[in-house]
N, C-alpha and C. Protein backbone atom coordinates (compact mmCIF):
# COMPACT_ATOMS: atom_id res chain seq x y z
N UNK A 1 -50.54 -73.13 22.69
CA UNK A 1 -49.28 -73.84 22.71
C UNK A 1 -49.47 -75.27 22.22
N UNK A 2 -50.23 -75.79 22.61
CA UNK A 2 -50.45 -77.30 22.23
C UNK A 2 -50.41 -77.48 20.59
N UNK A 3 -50.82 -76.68 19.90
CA UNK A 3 -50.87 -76.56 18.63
C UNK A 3 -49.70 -76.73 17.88
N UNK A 4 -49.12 -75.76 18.73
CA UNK A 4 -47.38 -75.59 18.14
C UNK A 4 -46.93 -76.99 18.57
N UNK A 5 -46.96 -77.65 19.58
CA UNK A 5 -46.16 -78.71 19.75
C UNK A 5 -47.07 -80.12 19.07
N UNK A 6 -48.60 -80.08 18.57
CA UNK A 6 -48.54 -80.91 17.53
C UNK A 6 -48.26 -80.79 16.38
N UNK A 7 -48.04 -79.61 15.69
CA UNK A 7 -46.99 -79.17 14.59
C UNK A 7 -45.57 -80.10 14.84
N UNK A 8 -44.96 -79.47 15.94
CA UNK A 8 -43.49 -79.83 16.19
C UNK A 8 -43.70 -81.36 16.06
N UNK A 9 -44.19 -82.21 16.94
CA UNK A 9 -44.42 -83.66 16.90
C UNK A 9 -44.98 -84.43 15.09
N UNK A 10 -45.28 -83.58 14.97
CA UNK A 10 -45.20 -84.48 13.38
C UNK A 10 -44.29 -84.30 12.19
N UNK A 11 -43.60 -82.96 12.74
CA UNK A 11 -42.50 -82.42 11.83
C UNK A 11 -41.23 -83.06 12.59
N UNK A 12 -41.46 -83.80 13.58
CA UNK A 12 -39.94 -84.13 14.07
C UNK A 12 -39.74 -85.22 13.21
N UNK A 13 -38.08 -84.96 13.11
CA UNK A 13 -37.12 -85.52 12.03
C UNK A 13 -37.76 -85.46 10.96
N UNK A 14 -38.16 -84.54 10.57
CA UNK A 14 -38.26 -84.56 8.93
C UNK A 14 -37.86 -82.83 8.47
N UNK A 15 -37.20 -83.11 7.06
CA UNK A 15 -36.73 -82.07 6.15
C UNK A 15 -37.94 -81.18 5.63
N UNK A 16 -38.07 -79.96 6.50
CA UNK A 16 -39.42 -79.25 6.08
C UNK A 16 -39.40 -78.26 4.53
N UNK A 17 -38.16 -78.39 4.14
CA UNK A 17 -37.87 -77.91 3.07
C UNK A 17 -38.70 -79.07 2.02
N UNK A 18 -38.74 -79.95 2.34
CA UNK A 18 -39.26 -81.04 1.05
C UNK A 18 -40.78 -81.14 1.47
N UNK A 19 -41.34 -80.07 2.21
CA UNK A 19 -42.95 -80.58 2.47
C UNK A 19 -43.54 -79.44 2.51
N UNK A 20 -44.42 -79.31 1.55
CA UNK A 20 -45.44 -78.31 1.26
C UNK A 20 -46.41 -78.19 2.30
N UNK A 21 -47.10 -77.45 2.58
CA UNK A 21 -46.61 -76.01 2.44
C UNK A 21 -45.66 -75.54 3.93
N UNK A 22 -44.98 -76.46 4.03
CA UNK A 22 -43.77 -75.88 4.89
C UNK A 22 -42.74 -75.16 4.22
N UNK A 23 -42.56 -75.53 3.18
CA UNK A 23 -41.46 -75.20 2.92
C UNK A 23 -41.40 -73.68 2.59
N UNK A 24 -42.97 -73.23 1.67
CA UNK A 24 -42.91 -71.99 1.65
C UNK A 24 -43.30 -71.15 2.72
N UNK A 25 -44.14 -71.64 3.47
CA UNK A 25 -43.86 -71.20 5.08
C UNK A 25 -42.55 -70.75 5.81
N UNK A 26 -41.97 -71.37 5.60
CA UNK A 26 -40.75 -71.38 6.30
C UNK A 26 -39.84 -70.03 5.78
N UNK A 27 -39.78 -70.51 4.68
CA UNK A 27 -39.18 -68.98 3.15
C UNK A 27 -39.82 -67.63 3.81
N UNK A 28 -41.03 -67.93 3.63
CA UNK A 28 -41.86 -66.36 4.08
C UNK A 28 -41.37 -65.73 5.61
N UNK A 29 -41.63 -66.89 6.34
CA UNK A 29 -41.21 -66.61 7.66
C UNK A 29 -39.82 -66.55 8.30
N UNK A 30 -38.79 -66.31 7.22
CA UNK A 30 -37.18 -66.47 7.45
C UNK A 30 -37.04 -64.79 7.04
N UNK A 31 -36.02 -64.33 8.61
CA UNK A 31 -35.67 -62.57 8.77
C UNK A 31 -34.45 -62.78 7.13
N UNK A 32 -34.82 -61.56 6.33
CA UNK A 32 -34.14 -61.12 6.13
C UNK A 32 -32.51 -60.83 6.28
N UNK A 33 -31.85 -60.12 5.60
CA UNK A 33 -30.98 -60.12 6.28
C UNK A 33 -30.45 -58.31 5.83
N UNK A 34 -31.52 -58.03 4.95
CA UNK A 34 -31.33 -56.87 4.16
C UNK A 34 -31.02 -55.92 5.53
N UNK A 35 -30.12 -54.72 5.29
CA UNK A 35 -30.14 -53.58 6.42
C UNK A 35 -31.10 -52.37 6.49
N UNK A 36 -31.72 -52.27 7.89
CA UNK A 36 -32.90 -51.27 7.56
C UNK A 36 -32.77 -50.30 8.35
N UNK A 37 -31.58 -49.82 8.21
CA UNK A 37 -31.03 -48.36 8.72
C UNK A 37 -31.60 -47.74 9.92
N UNK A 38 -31.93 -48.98 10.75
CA UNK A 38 -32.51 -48.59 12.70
C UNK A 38 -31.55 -49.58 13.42
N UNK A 39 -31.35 -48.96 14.71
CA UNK A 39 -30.70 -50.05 15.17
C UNK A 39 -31.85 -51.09 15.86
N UNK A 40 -31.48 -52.31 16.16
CA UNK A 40 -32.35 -53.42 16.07
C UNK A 40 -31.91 -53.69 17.77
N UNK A 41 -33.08 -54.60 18.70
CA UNK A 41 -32.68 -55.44 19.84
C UNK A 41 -33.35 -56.58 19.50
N UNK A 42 -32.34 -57.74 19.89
CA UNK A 42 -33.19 -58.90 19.07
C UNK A 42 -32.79 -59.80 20.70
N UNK A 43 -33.81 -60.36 21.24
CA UNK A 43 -34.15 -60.91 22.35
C UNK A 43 -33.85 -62.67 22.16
N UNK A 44 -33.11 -63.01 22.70
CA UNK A 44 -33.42 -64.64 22.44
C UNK A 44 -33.42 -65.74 24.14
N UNK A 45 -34.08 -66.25 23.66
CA UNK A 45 -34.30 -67.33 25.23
C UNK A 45 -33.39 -68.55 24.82
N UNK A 46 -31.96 -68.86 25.65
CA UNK A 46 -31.32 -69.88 25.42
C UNK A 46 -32.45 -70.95 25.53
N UNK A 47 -33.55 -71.33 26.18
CA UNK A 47 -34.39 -72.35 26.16
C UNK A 47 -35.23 -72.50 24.97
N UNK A 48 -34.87 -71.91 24.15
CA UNK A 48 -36.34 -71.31 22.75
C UNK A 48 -36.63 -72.89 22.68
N UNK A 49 -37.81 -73.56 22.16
CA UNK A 49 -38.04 -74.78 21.54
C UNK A 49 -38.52 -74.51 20.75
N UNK A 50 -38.41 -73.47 19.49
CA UNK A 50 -38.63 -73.26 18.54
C UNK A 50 -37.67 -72.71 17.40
N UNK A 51 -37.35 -71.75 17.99
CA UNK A 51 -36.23 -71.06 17.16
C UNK A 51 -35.13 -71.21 17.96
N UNK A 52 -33.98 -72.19 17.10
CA UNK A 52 -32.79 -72.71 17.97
C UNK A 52 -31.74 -71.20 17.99
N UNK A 53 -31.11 -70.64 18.91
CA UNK A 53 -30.70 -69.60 19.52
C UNK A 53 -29.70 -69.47 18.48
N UNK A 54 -28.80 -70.54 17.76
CA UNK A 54 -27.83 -70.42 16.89
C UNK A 54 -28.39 -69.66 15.65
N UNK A 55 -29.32 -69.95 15.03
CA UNK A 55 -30.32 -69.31 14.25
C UNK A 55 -30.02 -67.39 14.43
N UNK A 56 -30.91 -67.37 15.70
CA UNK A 56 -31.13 -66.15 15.94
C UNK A 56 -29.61 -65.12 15.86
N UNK A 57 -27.96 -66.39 16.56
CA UNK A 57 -27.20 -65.15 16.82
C UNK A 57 -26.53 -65.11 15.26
N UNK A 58 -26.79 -66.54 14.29
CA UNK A 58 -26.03 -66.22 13.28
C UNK A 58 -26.96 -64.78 12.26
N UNK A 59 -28.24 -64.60 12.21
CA UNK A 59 -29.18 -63.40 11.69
C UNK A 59 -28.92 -62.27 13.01
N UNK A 60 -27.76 -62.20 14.05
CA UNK A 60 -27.69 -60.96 14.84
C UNK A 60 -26.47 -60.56 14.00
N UNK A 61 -25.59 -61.51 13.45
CA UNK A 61 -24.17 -61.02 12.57
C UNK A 61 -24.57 -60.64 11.53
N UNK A 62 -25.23 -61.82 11.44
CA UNK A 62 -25.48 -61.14 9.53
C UNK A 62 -25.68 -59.52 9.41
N UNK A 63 -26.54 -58.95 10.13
CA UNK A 63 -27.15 -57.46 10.58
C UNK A 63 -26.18 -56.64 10.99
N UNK A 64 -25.46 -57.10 11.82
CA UNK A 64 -24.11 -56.43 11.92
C UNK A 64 -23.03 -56.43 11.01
N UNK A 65 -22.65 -57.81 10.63
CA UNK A 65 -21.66 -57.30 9.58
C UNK A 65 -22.21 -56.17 8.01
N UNK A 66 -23.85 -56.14 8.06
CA UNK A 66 -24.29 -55.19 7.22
C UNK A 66 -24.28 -53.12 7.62
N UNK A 67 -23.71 -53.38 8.60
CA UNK A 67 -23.75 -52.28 9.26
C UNK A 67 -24.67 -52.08 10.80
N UNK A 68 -25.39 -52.89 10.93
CA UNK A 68 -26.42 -52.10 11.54
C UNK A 68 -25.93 -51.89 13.61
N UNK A 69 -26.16 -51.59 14.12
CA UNK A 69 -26.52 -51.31 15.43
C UNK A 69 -27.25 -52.46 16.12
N UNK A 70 -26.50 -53.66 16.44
CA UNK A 70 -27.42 -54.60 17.11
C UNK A 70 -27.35 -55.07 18.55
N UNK A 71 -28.12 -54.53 19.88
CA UNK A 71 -28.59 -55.31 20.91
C UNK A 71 -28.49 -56.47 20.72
N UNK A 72 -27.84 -57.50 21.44
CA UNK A 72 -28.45 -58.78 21.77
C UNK A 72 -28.26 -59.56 23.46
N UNK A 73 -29.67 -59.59 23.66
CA UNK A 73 -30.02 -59.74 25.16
C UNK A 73 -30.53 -61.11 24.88
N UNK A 74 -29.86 -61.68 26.45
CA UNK A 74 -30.31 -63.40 26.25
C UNK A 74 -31.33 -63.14 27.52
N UNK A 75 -32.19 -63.64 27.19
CA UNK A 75 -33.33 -63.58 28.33
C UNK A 75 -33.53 -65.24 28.49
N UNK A 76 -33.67 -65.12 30.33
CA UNK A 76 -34.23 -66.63 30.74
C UNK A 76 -35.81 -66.74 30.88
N UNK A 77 -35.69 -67.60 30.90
CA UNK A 77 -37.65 -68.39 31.03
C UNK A 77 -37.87 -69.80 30.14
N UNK A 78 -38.60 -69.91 29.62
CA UNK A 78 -38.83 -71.71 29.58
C UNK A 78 -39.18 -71.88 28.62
N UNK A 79 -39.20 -71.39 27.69
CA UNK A 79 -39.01 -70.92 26.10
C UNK A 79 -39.57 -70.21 25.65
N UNK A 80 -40.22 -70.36 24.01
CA UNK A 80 -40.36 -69.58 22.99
C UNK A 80 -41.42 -68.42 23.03
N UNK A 81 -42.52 -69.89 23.73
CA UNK A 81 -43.69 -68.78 24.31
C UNK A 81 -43.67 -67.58 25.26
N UNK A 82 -42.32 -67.78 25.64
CA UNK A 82 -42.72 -66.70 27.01
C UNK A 82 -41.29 -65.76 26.80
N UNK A 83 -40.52 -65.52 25.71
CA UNK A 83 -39.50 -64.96 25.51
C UNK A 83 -40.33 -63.55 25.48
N UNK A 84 -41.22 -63.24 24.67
CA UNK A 84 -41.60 -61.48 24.88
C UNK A 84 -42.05 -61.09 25.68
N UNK A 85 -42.33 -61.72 27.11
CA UNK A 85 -42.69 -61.55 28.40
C UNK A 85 -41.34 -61.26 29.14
N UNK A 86 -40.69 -62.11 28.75
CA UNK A 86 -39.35 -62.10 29.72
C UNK A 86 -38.11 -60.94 28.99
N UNK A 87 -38.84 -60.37 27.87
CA UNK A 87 -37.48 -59.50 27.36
C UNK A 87 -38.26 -58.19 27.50
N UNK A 88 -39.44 -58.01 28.29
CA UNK A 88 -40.04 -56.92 28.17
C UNK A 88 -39.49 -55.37 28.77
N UNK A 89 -39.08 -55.91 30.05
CA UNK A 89 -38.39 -54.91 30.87
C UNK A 89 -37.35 -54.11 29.75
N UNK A 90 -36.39 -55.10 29.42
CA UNK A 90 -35.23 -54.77 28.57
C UNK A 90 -35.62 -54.47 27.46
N UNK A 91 -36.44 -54.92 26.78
CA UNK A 91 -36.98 -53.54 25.52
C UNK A 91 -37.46 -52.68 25.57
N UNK A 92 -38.20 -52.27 26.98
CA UNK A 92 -38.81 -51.07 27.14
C UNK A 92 -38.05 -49.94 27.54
N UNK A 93 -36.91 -50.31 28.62
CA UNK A 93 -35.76 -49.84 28.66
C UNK A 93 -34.95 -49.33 27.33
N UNK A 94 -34.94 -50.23 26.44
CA UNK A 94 -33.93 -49.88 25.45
C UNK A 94 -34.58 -49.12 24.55
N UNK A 95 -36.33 -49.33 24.46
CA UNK A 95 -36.80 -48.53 23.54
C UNK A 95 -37.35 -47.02 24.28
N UNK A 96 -36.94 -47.09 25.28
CA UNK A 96 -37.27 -45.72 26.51
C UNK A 96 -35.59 -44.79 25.92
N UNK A 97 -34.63 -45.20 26.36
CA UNK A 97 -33.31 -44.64 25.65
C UNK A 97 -33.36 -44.20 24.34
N UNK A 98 -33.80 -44.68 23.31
CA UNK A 98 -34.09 -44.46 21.81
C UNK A 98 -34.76 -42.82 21.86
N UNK A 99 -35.62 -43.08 22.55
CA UNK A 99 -36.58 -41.97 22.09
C UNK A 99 -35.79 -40.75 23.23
N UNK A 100 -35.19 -40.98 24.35
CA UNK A 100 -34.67 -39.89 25.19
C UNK A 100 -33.05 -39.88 24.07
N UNK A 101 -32.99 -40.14 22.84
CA UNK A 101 -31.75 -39.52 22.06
C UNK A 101 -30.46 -40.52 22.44
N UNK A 102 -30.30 -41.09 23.05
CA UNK A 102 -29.34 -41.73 23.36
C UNK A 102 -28.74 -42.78 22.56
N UNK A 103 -27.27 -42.98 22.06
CA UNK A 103 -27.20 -43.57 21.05
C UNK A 103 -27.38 -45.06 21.70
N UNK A 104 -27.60 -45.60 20.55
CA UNK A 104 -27.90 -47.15 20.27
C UNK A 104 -26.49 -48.23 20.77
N UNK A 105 -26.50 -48.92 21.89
CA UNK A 105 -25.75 -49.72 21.88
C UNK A 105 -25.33 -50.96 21.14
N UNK A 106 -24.19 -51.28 20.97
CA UNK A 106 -24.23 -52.28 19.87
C UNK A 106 -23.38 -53.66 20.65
N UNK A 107 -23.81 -55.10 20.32
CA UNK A 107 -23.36 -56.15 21.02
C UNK A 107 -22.33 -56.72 19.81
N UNK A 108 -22.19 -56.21 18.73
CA UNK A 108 -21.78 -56.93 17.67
C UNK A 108 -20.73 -57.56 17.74
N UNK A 109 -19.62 -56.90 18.76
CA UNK A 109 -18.56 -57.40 19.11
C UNK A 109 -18.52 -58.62 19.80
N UNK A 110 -19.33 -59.41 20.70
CA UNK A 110 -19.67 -59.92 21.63
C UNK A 110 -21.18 -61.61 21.00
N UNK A 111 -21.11 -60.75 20.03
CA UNK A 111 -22.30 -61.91 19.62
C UNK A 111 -21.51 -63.24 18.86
């Protein structure tokens, strides 16, 4: 963790689009938005200090208005680091339903 937050501390207030190799970092590491014909659960921690939650629900529409089947579960805990800890129950759950046939719930309405 410390790593990430001396990253964050030297990138604060600055345009990472204008700084190599952030910028293509950033490109590489930005979801898609293409549709990949599964339905998706996409987990977000209102606390993220990384990936700001607006981010995450505007790439939960994008996916939906492409068609797809999208979960979206807000999980609590104390951010970014500990969001796949705290959404575990609920994906295992949701990916336990998948495989017992059950159709895919969708939040799209609601996101």
């Amino acid at each position: 963790m410390a790593g990430i937050l001396t990253v964050q501390n030297r990138l604060k207030g600055k345009d990472i689009g204008t700084i190599q190799p952030w910028d293509r970092l950033a490109r590489i590491n930005s979801p898609s938005t293409v549709q990949f014909g599964v339905p998706m659960l996409i987990a977000q921690n209102p606390n993220d200090d990384l990936v700001e939650p607006g981010i995450t629900r505007a790439y939960a529409r994008a996916q939906c208005r492409s068609g797809a089947r999208v979960k979206y579960v807000k999980v609590a805990g104390s951010g970014h680091a500990t969001t796949a800890k705290d959404s575990a129950q609920a994906t295992l759950a949701w990916i336990a339903d998948r495989f017992a046939g059950q159709p895919a719930p969708s939040d799209c309405d609601r996101i």
